[in-house]
Protein backbone atom coordinates (compact mmCIF):
# COMPACT_ATOMS: atom_id res chain seq x y z
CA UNK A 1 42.83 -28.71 -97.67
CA UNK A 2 45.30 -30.92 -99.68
CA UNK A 3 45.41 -28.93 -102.57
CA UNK A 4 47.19 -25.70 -99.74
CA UNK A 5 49.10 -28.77 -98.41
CA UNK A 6 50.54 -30.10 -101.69
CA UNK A 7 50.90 -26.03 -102.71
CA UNK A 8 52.70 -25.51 -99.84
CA UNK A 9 55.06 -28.38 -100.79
CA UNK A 10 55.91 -27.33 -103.94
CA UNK A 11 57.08 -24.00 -102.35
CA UNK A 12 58.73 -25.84 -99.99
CA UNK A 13 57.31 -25.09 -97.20
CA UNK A 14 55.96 -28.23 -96.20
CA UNK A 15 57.70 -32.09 -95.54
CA UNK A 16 56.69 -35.01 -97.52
CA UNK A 17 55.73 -36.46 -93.98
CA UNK A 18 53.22 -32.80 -93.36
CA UNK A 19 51.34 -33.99 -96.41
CA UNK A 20 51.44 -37.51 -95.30
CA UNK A 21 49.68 -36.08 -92.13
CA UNK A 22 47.20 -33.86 -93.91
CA UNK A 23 45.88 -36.56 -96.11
CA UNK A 24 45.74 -39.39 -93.35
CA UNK A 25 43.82 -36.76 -91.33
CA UNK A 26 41.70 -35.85 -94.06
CA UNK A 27 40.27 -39.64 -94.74
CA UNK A 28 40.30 -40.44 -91.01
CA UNK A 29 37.95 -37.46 -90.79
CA UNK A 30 36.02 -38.44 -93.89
CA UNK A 31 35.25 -41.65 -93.28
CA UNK A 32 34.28 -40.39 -89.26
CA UNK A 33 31.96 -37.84 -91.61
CA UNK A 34 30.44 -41.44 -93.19
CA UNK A 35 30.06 -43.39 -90.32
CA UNK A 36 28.01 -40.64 -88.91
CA UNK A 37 26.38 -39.96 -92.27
CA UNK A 38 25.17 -43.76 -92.10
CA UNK A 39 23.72 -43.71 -88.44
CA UNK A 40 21.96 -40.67 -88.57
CA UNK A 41 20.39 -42.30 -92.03
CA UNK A 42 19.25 -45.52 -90.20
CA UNK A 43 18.09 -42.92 -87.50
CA UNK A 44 15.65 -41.54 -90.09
CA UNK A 45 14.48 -44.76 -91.33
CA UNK A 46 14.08 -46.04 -88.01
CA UNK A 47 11.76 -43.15 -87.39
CA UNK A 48 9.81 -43.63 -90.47
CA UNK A 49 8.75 -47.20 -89.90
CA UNK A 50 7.63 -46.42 -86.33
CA UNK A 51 5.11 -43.60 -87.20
CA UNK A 52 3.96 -46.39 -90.08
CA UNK A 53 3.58 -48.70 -87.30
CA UNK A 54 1.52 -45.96 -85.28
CA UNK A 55 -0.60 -45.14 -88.30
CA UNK A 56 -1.18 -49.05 -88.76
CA UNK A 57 -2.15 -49.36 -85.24
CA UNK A 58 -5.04 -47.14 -85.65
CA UNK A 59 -6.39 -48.32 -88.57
CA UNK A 60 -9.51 -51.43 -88.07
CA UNK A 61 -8.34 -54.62 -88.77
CA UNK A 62 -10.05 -55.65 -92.46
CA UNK A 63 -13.30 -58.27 -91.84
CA UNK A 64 -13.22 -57.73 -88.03
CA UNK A 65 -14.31 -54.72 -87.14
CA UNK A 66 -18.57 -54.32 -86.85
CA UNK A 67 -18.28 -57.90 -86.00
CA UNK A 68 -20.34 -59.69 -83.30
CA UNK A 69 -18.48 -61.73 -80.98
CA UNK A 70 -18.77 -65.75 -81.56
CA UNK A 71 -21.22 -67.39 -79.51
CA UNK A 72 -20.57 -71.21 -78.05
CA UNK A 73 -21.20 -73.96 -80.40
CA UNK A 74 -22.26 -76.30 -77.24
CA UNK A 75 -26.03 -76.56 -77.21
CA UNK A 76 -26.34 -77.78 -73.45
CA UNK A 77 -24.91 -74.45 -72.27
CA UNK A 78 -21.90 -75.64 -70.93
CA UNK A 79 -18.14 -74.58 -72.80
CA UNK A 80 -17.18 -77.23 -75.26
CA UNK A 81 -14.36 -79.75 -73.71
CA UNK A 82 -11.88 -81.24 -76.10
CA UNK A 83 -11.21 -84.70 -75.47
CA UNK A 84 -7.34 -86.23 -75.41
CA UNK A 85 -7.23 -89.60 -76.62
């Protein structure tokens, strides 16, 4: 695209300021191209940590699971009380 726009200034054909538009236009568009580039990357990686987070979620937590539950240290039966002092 600025190679026919440069061409077509060297035949004349073209202004100084039409190949001051064409490359203006061509890094606004590029760097639109980048930007989108960019999201659509952090898109992906967005992605990829959620379905890690989904396969962690399955998975038993190490030590806990096949556990018994902990039973009350209080020997008269009753829940244990902390005192404030």
């Amino acid at each position: 695209m600025i190679g026919g726009a440069i061409l077509l200034w060297i035949a004349g054909r073209a202004t100084p300021g039409d190949v001051t538009y064409v490359l203006t236009s061509y890094y606004i568009i590029h760097a639109y191209l980048r930007d989108v580039g960019m999201h659509i990357n952090n898109l992906q990686r967005s992605v990829n940590d959620m379905e890690e987070l989904v396969a962690i979620h399955g998975e038993p937590i190490a030590g806990i699971a096949g556990r018994t539950p902990m039973r009350s240290r209080s020997t008269s039966g009753r829940p244990h009380r902390v005192r404030r002092t």
